[in-house]
N, C-alpha and C. Protein backbone atom coordinates (compact mmCIF):
# COMPACT_ATOMS: atom_id res chain seq x y z
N UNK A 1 -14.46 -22.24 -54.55
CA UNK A 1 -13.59 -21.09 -54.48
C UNK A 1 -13.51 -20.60 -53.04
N UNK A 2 -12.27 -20.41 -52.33
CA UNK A 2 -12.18 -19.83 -51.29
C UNK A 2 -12.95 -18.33 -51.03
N UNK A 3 -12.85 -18.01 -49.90
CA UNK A 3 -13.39 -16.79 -49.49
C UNK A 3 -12.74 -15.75 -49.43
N UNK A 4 -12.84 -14.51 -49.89
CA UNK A 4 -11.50 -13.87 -49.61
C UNK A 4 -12.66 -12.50 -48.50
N UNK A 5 -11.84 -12.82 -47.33
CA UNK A 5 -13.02 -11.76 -46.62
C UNK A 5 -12.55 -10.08 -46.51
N UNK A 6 -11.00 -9.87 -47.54
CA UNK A 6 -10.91 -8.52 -47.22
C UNK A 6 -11.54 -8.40 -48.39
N UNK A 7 -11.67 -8.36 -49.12
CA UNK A 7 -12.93 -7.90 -50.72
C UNK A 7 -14.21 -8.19 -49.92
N UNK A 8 -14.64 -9.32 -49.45
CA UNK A 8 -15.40 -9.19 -49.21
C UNK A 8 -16.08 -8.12 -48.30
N UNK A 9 -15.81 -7.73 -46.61
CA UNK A 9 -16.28 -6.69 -45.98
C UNK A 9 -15.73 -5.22 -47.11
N UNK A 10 -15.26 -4.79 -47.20
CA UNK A 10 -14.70 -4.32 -48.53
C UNK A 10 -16.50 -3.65 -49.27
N UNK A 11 -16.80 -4.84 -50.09
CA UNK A 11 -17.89 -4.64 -50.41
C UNK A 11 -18.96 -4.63 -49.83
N UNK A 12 -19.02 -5.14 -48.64
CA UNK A 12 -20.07 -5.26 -47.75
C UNK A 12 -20.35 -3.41 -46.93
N UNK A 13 -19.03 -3.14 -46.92
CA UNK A 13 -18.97 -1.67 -46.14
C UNK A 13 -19.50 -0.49 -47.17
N UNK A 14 -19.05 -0.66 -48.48
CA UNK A 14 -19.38 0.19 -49.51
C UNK A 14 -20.51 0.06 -49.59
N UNK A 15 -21.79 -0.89 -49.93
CA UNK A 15 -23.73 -1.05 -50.03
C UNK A 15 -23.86 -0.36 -48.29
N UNK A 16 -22.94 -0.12 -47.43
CA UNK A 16 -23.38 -0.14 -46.25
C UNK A 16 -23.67 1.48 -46.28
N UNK A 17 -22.18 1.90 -46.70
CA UNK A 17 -22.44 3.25 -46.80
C UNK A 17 -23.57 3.61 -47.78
N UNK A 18 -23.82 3.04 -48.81
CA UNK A 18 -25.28 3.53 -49.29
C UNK A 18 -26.52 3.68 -48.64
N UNK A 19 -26.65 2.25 -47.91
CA UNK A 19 -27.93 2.22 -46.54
C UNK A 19 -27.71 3.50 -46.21
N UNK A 20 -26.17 3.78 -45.50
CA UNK A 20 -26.40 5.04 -44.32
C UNK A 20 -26.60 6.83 -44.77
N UNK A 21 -26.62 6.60 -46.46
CA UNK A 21 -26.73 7.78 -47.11
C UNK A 21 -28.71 7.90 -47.40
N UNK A 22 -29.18 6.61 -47.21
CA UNK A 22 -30.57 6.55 -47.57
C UNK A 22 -31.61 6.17 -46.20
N UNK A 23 -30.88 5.75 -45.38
CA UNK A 23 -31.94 5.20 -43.74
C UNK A 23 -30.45 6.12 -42.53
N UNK A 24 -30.33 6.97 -42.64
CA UNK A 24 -29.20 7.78 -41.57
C UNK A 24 -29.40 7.70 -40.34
N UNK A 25 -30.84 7.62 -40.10
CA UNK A 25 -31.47 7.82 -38.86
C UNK A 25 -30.75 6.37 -38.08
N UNK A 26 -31.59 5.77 -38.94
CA UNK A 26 -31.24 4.34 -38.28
C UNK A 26 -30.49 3.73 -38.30
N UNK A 27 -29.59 4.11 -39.41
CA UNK A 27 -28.32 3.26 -39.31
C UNK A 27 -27.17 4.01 -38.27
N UNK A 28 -27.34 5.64 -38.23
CA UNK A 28 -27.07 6.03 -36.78
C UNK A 28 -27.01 5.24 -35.64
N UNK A 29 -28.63 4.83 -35.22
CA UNK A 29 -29.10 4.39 -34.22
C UNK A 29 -28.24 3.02 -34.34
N UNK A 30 -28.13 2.29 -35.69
CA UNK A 30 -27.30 0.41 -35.35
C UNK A 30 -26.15 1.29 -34.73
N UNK A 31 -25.25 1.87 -35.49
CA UNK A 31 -23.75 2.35 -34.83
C UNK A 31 -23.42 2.56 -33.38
N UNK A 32 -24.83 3.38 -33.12
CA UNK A 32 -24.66 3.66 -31.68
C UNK A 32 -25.09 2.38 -30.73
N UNK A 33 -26.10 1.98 -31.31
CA UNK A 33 -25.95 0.30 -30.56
C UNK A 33 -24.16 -0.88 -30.26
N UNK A 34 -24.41 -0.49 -31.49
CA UNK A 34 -22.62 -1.17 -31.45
C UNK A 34 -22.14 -0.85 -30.72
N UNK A 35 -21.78 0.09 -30.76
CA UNK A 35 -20.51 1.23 -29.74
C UNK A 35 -20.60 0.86 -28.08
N UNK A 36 -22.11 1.01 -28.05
CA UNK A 36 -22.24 1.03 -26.73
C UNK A 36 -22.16 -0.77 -26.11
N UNK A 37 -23.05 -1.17 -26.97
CA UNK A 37 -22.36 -2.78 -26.64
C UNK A 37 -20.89 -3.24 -26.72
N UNK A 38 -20.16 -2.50 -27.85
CA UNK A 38 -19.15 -3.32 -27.66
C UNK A 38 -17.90 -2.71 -26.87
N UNK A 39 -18.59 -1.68 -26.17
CA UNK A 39 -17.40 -0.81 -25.13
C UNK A 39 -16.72 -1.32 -23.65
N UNK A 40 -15.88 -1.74 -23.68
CA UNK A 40 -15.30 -1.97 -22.22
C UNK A 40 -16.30 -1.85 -20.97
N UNK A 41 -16.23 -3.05 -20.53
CA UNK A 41 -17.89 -2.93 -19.60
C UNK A 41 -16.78 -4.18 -18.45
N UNK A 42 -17.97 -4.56 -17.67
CA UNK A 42 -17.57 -6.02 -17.50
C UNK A 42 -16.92 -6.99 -18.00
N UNK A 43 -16.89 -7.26 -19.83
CA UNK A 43 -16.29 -7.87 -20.42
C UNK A 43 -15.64 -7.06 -21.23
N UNK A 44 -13.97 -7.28 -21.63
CA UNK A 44 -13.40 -6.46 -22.51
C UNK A 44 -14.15 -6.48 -23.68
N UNK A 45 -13.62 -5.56 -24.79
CA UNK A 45 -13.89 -5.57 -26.08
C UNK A 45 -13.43 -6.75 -26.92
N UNK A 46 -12.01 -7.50 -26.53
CA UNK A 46 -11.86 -8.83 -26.71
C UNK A 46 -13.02 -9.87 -26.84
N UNK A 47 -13.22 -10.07 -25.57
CA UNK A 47 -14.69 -10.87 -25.42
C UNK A 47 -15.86 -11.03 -25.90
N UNK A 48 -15.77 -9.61 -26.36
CA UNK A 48 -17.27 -9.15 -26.71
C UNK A 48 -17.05 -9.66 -28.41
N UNK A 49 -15.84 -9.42 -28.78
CA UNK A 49 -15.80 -9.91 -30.64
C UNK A 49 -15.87 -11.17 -30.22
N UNK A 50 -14.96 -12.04 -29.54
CA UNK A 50 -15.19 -13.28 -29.97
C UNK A 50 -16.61 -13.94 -29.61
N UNK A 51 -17.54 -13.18 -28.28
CA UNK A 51 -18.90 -13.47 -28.78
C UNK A 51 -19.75 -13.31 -30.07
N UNK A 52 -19.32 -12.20 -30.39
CA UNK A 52 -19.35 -11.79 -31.74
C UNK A 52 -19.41 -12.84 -32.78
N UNK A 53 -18.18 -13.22 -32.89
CA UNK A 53 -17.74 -13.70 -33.63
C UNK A 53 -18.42 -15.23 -33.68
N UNK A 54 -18.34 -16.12 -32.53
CA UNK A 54 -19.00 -16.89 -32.38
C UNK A 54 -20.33 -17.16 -32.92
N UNK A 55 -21.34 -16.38 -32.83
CA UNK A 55 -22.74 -16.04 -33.26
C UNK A 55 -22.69 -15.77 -34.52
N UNK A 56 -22.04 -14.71 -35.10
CA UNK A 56 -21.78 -14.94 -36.73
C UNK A 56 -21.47 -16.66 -37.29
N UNK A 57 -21.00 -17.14 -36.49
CA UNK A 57 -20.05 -18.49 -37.13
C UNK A 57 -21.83 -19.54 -36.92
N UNK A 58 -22.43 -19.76 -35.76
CA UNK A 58 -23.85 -19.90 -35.55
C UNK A 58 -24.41 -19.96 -36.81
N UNK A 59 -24.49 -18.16 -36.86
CA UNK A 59 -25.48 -17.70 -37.86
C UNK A 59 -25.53 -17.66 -39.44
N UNK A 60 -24.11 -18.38 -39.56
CA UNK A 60 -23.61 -18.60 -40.87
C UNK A 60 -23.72 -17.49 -41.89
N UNK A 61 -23.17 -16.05 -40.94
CA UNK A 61 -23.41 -14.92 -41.77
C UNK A 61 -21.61 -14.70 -42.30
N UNK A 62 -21.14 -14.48 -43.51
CA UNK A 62 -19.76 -14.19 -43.77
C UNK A 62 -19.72 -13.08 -43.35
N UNK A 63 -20.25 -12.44 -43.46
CA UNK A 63 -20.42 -10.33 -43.15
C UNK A 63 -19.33 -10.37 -41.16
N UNK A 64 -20.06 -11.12 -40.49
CA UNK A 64 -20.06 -10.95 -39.14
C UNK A 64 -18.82 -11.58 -38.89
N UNK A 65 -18.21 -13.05 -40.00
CA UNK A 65 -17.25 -13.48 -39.18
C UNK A 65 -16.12 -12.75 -39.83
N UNK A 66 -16.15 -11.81 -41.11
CA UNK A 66 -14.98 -10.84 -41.87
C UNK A 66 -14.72 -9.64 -40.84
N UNK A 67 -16.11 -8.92 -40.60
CA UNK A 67 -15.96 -8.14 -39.39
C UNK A 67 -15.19 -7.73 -38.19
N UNK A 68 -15.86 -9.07 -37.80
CA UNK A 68 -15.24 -9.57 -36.15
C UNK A 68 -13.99 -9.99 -36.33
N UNK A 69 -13.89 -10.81 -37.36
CA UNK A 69 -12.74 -11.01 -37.17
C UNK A 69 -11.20 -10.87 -37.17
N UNK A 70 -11.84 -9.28 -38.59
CA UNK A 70 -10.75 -8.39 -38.77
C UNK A 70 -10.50 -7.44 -37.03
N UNK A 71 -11.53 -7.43 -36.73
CA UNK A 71 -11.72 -6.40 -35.28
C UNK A 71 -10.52 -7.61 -34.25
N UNK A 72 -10.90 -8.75 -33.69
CA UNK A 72 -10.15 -9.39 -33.36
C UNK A 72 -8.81 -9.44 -33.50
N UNK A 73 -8.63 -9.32 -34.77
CA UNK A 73 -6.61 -9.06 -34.96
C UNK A 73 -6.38 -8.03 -34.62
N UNK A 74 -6.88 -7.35 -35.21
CA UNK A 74 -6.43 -5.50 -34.72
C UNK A 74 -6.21 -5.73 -33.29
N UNK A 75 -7.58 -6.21 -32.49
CA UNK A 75 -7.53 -6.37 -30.75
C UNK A 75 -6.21 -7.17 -30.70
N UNK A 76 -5.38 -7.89 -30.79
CA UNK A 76 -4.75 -8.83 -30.52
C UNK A 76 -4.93 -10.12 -30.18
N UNK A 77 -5.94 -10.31 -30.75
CA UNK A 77 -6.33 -11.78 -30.51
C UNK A 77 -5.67 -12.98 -31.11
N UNK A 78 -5.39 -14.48 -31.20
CA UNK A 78 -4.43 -14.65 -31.61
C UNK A 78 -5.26 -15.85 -32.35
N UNK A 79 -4.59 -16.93 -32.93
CA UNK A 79 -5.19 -17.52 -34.12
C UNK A 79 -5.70 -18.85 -33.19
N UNK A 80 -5.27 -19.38 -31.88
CA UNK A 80 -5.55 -20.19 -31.07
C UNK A 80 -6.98 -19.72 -30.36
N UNK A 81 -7.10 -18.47 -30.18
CA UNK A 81 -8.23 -17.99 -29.51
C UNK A 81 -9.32 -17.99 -30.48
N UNK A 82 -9.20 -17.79 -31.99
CA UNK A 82 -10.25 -18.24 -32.70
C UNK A 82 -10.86 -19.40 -32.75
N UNK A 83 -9.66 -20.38 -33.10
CA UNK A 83 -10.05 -22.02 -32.62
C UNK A 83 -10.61 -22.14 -31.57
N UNK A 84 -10.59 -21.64 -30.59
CA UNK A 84 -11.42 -22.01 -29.17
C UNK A 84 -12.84 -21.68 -30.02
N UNK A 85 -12.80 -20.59 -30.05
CA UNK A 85 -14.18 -19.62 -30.32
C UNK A 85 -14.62 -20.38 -30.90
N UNK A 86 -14.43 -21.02 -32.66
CA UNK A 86 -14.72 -22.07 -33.31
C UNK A 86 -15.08 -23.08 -33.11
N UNK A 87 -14.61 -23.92 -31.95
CA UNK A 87 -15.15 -25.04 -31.52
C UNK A 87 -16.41 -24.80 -31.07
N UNK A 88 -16.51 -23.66 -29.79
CA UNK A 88 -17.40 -23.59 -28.94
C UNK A 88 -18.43 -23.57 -29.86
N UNK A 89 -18.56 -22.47 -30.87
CA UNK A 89 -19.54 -22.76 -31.93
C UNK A 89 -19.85 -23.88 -32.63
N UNK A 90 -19.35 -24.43 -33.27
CA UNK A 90 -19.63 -25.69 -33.61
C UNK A 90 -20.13 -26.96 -32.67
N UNK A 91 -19.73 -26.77 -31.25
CA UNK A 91 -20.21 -27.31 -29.39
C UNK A 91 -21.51 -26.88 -29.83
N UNK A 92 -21.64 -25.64 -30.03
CA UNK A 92 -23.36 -24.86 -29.88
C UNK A 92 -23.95 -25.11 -31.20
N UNK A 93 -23.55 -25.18 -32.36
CA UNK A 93 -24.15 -24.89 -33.50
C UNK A 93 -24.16 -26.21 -34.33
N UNK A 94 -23.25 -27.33 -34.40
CA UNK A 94 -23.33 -28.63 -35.17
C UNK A 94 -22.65 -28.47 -36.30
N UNK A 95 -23.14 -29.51 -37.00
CA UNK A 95 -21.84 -29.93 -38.21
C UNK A 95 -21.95 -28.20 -39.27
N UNK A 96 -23.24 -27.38 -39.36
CA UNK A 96 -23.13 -26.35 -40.06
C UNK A 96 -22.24 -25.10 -39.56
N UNK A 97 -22.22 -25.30 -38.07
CA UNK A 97 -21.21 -24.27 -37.83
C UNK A 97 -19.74 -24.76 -38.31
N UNK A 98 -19.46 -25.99 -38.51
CA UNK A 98 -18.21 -26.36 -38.30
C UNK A 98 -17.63 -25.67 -39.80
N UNK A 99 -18.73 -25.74 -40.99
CA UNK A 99 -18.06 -25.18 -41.86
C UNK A 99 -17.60 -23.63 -41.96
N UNK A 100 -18.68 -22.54 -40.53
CA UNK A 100 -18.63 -21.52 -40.58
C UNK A 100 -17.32 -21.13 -39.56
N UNK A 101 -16.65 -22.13 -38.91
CA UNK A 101 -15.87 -22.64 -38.09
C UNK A 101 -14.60 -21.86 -38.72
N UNK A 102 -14.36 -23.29 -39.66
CA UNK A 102 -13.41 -23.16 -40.61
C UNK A 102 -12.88 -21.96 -41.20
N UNK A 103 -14.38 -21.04 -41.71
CA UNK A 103 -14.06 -20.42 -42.50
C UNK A 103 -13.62 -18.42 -41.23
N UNK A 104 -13.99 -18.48 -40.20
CA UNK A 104 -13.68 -17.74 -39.33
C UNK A 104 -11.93 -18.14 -39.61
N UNK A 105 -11.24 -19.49 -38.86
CA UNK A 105 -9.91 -19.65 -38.92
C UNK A 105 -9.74 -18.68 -39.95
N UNK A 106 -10.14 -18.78 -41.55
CA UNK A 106 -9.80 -18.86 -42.71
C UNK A 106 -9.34 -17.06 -42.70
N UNK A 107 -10.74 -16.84 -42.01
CA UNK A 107 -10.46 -14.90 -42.47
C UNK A 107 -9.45 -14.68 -41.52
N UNK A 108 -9.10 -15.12 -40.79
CA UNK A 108 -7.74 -14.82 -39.09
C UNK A 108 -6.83 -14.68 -40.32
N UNK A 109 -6.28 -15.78 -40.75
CA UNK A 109 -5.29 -16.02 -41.85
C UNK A 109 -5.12 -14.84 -42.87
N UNK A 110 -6.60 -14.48 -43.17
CA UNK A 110 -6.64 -13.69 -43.93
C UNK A 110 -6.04 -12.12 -43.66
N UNK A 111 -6.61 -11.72 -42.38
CA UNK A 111 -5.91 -10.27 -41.82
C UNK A 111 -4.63 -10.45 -41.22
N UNK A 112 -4.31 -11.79 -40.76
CA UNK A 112 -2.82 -11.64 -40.77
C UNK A 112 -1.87 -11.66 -41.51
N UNK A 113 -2.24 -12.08 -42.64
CA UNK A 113 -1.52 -12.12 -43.81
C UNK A 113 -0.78 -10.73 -44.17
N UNK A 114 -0.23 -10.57 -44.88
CA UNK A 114 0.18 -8.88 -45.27
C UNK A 114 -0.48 -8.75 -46.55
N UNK A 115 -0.98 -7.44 -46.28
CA UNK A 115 -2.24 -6.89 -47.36
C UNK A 115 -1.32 -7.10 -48.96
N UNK A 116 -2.50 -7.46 -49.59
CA UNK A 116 -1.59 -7.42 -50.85
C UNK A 116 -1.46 -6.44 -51.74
């Protein structure tokens, strides 16, 4: 069965907001980590998802590549710049990234699509 990654982060964000109603402190503290990492620095915010994104695809987490990769479209990133990203991962990560590869393309498709 395919992946569908807007249900998925979807549900991933809803258990999230439970964490942040039960650990506030700290899940504060992840947010503000984020923020500050992923703020216009040296490298745009572009850059910084598709590192992002990359390392999710690595780490064979779905959470990170629905994420990033919804963040990526919004940024304007385009469906060629994922494929780069994808390769490079799969360059770094081997035949297991290639499936996490794939499935990055897969969610691009997915947020560009028109919501249903």
């Amino acid at each position: 069965m395919a992946k569908d990654y807007r249900s998925l982060i979807k549900e991933i964000s809803s258990y999230s907001a439970e964490i942040r109603k039960l650990q506030p402190e700290a899940m504060q503290s992840f947010h503000a980590l984020a923020k500050a990492a992923g703020a216009d620095g040296a490298l745009d915010k572009k850059t910084k998802e598709l590192i992002a994104l990359a390392i999710g695809i690595t780490q064979r987490c779905d959470g990170c590549i629905g994420f990033h990769t919804k963040a990526l479209h919004a940024l304007g990133a385009t469906r060629l710049e994922i494929a780069e990203t994808a390769v490079m991962s799969v360059y770094m990560g081997g035949g297991p990234a290639l499936m996490y590869a794939a499935d990055a393309l897969r969610a691009y498709d997915q947020f560009a699509a028109p919501a249903p």
